[in-house]
N, C-alpha and C. Protein backbone atom coordinates (compact mmCIF):
# COMPACT_ATOMS: atom_id res chain seq x y z
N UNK A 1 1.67 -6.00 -6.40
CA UNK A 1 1.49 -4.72 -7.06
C UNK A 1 0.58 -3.85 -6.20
N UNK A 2 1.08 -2.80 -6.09
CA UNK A 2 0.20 -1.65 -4.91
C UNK A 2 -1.22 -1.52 -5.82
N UNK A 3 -2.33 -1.17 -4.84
CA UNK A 3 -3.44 -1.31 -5.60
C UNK A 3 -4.10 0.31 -5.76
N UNK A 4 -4.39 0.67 -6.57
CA UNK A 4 -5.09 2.13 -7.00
C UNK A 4 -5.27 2.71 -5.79
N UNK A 5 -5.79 2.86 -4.56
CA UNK A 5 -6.35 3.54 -3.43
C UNK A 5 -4.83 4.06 -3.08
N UNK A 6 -3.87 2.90 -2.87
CA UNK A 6 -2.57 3.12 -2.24
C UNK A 6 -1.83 4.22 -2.80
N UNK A 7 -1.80 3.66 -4.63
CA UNK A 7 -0.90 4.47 -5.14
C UNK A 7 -1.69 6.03 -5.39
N UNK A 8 -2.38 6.13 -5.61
CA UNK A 8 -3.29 7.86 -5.75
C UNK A 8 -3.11 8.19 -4.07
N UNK A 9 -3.89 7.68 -3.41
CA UNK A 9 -3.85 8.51 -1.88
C UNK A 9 -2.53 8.44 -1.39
N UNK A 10 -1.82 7.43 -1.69
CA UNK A 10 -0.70 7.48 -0.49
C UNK A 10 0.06 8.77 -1.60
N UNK A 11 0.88 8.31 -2.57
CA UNK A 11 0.95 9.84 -3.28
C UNK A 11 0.64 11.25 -2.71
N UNK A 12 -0.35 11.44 -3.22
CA UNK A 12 -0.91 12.93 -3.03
C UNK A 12 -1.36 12.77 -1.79
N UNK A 13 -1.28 12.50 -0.91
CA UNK A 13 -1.43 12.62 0.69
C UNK A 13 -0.11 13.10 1.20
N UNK A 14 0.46 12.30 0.78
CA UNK A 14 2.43 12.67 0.81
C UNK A 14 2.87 13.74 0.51
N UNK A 15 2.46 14.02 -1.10
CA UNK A 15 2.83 15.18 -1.48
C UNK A 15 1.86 16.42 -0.97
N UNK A 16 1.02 16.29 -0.12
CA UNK A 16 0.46 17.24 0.74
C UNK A 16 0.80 17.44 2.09
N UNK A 17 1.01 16.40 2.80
CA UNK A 17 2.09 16.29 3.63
C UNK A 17 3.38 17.18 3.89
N UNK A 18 4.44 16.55 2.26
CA UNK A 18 5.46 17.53 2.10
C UNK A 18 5.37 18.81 2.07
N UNK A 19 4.38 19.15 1.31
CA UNK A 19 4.11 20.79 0.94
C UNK A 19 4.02 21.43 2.21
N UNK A 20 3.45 20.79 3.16
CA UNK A 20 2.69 21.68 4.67
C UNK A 20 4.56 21.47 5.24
N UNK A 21 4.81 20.58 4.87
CA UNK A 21 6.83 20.15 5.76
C UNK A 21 7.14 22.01 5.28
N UNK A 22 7.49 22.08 3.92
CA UNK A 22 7.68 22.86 3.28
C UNK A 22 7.90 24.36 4.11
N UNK A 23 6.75 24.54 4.71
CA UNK A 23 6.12 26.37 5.62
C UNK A 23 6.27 25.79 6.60
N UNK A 24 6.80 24.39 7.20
CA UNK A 24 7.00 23.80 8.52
C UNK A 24 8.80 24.29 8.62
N UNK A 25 9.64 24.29 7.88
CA UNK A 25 10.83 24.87 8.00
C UNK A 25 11.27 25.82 8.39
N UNK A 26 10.17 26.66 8.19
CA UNK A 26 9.88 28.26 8.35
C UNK A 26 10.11 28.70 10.07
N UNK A 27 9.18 27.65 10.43
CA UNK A 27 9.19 27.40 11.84
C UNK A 27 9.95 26.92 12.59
N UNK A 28 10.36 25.69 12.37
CA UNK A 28 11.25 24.75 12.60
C UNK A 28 12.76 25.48 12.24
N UNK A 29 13.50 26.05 11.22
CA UNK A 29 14.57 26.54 11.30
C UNK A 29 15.30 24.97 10.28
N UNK A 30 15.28 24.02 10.60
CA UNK A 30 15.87 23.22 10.05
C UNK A 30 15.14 22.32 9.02
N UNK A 31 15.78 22.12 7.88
CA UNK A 31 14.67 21.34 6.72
C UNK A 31 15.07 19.89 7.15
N UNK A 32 15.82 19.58 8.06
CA UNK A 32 16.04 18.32 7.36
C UNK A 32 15.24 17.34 8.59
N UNK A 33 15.13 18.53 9.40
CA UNK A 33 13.86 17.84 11.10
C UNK A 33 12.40 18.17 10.07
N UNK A 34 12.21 19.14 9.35
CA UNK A 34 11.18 19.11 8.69
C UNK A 34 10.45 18.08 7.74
N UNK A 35 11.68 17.72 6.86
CA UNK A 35 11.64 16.45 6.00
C UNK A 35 11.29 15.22 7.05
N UNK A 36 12.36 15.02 7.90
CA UNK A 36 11.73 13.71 8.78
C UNK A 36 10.69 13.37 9.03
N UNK A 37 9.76 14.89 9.89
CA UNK A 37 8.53 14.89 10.39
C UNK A 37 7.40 14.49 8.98
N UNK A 38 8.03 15.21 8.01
CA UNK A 38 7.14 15.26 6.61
C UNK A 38 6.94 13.38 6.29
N UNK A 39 7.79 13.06 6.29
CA UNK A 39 7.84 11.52 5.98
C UNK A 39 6.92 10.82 7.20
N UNK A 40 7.47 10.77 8.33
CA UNK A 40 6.81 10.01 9.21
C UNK A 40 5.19 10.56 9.30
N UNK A 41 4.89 11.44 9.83
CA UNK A 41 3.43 12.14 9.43
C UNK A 41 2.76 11.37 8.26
N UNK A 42 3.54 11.63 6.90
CA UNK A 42 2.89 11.05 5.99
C UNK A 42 2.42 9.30 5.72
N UNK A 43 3.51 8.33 6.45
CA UNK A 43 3.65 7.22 6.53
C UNK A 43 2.36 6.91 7.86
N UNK A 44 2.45 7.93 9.13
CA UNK A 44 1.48 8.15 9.71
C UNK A 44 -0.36 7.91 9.26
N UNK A 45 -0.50 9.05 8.58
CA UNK A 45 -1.29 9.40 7.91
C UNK A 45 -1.85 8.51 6.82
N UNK A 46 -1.28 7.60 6.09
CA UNK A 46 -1.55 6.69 5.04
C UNK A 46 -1.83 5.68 5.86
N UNK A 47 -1.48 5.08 7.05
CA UNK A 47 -1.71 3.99 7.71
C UNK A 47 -2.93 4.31 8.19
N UNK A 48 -3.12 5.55 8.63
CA UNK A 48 -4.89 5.60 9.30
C UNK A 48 -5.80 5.73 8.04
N UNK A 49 -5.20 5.89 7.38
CA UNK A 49 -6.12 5.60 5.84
C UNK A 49 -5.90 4.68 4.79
N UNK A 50 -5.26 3.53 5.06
CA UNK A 50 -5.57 2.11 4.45
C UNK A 50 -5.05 2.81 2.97
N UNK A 51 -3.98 3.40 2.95
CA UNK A 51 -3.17 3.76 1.55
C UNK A 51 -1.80 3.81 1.80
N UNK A 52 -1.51 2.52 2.38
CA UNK A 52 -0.21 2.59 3.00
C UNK A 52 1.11 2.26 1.23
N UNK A 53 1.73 3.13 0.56
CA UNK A 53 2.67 3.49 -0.71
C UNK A 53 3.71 3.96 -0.24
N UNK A 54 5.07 2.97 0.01
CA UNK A 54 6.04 3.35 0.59
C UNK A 54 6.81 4.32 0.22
N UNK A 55 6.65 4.35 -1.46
CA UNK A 55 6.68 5.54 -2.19
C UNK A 55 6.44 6.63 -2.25
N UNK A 56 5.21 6.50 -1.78
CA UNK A 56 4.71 8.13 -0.84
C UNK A 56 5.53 8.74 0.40
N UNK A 57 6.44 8.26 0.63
CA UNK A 57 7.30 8.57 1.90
C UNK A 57 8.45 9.35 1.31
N UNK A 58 8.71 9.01 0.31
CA UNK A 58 9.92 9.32 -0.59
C UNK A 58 9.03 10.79 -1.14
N UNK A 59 8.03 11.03 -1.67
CA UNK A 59 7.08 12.15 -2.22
C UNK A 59 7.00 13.21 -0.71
N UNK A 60 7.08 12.50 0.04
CA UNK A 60 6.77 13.97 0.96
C UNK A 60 8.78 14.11 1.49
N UNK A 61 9.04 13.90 1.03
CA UNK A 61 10.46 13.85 1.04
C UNK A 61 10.78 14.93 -0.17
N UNK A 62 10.44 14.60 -0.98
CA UNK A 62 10.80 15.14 -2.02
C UNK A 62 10.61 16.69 -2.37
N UNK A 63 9.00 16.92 -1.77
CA UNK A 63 8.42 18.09 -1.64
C UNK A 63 9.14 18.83 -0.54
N UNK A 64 9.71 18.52 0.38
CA UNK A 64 10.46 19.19 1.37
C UNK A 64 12.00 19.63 0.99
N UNK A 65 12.79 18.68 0.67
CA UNK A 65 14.04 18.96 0.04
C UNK A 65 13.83 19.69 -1.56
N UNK A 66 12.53 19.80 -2.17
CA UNK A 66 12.73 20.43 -3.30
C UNK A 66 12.13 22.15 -2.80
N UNK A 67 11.82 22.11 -1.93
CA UNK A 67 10.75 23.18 -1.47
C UNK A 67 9.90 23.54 -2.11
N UNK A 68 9.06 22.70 -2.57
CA UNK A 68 7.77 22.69 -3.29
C UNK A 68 6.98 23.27 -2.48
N UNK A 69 6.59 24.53 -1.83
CA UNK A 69 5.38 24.99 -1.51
C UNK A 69 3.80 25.25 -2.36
N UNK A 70 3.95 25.25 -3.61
CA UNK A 70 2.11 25.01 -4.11
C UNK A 70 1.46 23.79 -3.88
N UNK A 71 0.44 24.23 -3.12
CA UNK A 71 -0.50 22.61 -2.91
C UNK A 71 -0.84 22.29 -4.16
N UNK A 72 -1.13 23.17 -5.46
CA UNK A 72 -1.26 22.75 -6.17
C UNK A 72 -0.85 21.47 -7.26
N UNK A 73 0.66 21.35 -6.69
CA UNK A 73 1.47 20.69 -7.16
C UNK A 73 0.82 19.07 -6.73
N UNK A 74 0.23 19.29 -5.36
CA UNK A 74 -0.31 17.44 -5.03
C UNK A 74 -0.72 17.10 -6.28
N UNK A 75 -1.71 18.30 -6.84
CA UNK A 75 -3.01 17.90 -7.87
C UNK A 75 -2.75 17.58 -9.10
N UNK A 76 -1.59 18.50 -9.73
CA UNK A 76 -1.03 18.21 -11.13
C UNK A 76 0.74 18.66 -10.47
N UNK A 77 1.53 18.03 -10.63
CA UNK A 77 1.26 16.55 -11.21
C UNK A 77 1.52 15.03 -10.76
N UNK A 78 1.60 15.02 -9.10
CA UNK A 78 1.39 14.35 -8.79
C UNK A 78 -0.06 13.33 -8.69
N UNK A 79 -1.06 13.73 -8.41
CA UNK A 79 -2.32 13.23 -8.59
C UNK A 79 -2.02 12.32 -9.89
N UNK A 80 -2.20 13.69 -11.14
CA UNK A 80 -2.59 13.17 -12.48
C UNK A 80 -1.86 12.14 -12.53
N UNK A 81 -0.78 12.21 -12.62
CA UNK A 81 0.44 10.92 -12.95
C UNK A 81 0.23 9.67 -12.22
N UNK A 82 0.18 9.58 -10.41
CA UNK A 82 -0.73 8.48 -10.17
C UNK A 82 -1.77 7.82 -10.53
N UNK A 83 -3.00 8.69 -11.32
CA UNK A 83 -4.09 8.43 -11.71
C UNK A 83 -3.66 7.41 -13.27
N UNK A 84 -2.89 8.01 -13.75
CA UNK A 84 -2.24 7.56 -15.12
C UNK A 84 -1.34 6.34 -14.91
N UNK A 85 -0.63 6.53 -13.71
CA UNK A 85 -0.14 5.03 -13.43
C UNK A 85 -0.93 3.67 -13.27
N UNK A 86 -1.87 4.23 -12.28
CA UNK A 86 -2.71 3.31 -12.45
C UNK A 86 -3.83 2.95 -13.51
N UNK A 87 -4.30 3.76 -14.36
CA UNK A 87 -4.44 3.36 -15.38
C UNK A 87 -3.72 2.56 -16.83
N UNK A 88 -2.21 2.76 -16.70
CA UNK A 88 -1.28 1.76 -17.13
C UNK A 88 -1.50 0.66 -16.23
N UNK A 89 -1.18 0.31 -15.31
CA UNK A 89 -1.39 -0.98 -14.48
C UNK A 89 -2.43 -1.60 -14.76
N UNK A 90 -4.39 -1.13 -14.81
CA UNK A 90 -4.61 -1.59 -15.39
C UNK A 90 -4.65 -2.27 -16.55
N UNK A 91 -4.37 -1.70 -17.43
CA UNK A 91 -4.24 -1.92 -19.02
C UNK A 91 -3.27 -2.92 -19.38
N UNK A 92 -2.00 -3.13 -18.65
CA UNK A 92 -1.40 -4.06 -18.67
C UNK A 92 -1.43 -5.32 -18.35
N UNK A 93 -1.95 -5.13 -16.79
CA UNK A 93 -2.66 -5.99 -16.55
C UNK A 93 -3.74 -7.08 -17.28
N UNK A 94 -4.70 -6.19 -17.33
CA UNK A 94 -5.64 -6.55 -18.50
C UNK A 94 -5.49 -7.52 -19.70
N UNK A 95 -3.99 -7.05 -20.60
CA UNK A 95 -3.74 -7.17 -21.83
C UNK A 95 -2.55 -8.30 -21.10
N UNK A 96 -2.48 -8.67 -20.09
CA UNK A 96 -1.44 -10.00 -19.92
C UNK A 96 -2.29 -10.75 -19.26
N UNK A 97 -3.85 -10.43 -19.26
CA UNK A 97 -4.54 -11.63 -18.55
C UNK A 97 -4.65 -11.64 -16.83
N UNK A 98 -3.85 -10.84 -16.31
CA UNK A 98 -3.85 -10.80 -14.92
C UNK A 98 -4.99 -9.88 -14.43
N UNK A 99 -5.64 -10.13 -13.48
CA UNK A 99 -6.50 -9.44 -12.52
C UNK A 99 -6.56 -8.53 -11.80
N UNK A 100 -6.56 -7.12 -12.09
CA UNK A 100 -6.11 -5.97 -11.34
C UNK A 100 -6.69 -4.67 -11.39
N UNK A 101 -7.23 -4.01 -10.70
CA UNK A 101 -7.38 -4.47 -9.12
C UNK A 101 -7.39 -5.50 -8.39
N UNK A 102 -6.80 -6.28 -7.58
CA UNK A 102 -7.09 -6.88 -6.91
C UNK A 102 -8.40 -6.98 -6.30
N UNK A 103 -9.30 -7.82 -6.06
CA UNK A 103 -10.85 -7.51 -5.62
C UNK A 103 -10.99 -8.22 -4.18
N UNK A 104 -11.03 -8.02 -3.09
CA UNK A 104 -11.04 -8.49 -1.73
C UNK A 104 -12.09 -9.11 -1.44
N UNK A 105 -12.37 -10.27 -0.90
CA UNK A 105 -13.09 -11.09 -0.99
C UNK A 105 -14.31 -10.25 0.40
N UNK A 106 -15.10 -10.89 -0.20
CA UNK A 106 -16.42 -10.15 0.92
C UNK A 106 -16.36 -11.11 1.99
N UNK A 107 -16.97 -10.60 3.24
CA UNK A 107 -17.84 -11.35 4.49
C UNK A 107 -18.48 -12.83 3.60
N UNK A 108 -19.19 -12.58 3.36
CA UNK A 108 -20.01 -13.80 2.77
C UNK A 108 -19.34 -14.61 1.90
N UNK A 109 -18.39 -14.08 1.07
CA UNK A 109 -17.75 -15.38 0.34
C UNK A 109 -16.49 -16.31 1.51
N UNK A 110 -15.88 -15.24 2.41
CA UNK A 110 -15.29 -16.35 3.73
C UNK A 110 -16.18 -16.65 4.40
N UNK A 111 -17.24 -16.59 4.79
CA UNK A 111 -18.02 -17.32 5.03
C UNK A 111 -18.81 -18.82 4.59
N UNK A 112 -18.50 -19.32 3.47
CA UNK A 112 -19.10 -20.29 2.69
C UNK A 112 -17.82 -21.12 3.33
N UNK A 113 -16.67 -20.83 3.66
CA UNK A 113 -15.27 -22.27 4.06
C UNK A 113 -15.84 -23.00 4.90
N UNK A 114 -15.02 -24.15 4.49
CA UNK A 114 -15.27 -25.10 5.44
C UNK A 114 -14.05 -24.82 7.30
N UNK A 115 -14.63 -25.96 7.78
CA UNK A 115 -14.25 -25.91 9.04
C UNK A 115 -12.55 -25.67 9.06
N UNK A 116 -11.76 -26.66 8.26
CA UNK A 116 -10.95 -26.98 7.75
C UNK A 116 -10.01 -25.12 7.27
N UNK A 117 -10.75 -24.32 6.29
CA UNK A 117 -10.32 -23.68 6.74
C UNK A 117 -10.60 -22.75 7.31
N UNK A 118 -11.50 -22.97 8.59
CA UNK A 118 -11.67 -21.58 9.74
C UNK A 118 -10.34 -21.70 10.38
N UNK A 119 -10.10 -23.39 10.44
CA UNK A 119 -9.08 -23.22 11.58
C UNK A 119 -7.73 -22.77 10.76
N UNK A 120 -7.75 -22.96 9.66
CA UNK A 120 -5.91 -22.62 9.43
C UNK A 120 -6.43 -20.81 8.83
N UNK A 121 -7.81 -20.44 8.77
CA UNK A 121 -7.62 -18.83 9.18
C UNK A 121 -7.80 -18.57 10.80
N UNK A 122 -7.95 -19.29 11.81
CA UNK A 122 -7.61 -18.62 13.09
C UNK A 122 -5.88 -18.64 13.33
N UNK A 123 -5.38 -19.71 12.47
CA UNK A 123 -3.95 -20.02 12.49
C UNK A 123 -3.27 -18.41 12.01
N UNK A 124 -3.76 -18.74 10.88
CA UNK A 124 -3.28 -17.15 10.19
C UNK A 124 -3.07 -16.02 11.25
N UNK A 125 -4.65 -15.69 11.37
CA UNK A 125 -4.67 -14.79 12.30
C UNK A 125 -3.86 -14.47 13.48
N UNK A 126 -3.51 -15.61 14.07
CA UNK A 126 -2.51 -15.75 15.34
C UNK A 126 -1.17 -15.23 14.84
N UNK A 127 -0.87 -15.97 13.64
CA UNK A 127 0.60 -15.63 13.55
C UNK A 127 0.38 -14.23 13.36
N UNK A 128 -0.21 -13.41 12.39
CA UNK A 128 -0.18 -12.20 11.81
C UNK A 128 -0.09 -11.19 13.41
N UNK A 129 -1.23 -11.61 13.94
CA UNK A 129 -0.80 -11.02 15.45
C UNK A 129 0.02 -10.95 16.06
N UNK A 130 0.92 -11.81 15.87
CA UNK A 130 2.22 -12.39 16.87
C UNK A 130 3.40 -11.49 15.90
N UNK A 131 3.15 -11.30 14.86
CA UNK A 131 4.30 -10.89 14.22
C UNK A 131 4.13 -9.51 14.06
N UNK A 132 3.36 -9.12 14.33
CA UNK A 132 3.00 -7.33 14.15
C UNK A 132 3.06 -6.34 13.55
N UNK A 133 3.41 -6.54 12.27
CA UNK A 133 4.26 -5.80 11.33
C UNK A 133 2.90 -5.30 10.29
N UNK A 134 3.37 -4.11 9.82
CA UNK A 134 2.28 -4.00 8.65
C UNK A 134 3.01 -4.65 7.30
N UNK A 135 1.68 -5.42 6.61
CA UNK A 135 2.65 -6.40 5.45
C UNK A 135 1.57 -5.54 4.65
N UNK A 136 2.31 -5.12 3.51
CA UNK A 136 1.94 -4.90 2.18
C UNK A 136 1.13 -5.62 0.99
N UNK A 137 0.62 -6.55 1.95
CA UNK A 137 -0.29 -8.09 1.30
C UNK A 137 -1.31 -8.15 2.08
N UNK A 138 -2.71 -8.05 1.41
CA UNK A 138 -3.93 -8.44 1.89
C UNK A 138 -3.81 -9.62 2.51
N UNK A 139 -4.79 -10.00 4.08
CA UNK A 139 -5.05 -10.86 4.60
C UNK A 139 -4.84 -12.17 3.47
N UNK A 140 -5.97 -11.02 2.76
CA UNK A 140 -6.61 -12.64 1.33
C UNK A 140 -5.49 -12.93 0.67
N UNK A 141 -4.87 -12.05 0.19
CA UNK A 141 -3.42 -12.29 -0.77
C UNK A 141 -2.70 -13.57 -0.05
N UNK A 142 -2.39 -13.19 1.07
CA UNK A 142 -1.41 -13.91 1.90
C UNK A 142 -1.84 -15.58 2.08
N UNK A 143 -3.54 -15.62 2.49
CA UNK A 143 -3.52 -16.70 2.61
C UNK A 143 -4.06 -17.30 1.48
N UNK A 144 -4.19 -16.92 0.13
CA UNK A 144 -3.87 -17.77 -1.36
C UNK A 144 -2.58 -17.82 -1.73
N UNK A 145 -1.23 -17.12 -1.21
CA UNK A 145 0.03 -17.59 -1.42
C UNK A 145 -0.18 -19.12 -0.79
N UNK A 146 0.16 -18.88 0.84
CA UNK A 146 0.07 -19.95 1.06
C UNK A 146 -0.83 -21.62 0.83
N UNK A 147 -1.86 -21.57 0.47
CA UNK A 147 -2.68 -22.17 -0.64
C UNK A 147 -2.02 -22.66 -1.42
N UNK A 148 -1.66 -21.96 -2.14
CA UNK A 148 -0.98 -22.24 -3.74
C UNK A 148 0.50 -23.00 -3.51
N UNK A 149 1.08 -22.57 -2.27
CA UNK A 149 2.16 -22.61 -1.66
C UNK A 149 2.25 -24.53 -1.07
N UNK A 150 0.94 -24.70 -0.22
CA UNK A 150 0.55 -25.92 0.33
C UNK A 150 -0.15 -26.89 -0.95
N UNK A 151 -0.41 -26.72 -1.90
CA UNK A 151 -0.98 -27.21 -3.23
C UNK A 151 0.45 -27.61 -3.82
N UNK A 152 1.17 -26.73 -4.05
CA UNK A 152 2.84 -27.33 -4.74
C UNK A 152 3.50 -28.16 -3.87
N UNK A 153 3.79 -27.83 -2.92
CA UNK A 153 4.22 -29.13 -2.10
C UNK A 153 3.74 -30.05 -2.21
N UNK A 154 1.93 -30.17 -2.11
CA UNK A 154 1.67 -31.62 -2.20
C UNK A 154 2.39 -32.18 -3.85
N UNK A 155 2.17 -31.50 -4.57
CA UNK A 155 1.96 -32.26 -5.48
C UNK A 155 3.64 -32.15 -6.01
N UNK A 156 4.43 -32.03 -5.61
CA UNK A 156 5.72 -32.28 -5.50
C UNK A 156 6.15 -33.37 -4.95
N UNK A 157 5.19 -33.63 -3.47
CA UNK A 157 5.75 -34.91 -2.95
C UNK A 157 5.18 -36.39 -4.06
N UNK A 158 3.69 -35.90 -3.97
CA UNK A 158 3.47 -36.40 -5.28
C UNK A 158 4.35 -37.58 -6.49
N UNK A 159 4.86 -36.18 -6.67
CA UNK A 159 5.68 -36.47 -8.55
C UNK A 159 6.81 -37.38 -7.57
N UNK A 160 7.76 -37.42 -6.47
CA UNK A 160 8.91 -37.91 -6.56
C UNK A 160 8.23 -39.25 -5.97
């Protein structure tokens, strides 16, 4: 589940994005080199700001092919409605017991592992490097899948 920073900034970053695509047509002559630039810029732009919402790509898309020129529009009603989404997400969350926000573990709490796992996080690390991709899953996320992932197996081999 995308976490509050993602879905509000990448959003309304997008849909600010689009809006500027928007008076970029003007220039450009063609909307649909405008829209492109509007998307990539924005997908751009969310990656140097750790609000990477793939959804937001589709929003500055949207603002260009609709020709939404008021910036105002980032604010209401895109903003509000993100803000409200994620306040459903919480609440649901909440009321099914699940944990959300997600809370990223500090310096000091990876710090307390044992040796055991520094090395299968230098492991991590290697692959994540080797594979290069931006993943939509916290470091931490990823390596409590696998955890949970290496915990069922054992205890699968276990049971048979």
């Amino acid at each position: 589940m995308a976490q509050p920073w993602a879905v509000v900034g990448g959003n309304t970053l997008s849909a600010l994005v689009g809006i500027a695509g928007v008076h970029g047509v003007h220039l450009l002559g063609f909307p649909e080199v405008a829209a492109a630039l509007a998307v990539g810029t924005a997908l751009a732009l969310m990656l140097m700001l750790r609000c990477l919402h793939p959804p937001g790509g589709a929003t500055a898309l949207m603002m260009v092919l609709g020709g939404i020129a008021d910036p105002m529009f980032a604010v209401y009603p895109v903003l509000v409605n993100s803000v409200l989404l994620v306040i459903a997400g919480i609440l649901y969350n909440n009321a099914t017991g699940r944990p959300y926000p997600h809370m990223q573990l500090t310096p000091d709490d990876s710090a307390r592992t044992g040796r055991k796992d520094r090395v299968f996080e230098a492991d991590l690390d290697a692959v994540l490097r080797h594979y290069n991709q931006v993943l939509d899953v916290s470091r931490d996320d990823l390596k409590a899948l696998l955890a949970q992932t290496q915990l069922r197996a054992y205890e699968s081999k276990l049971a048979d």
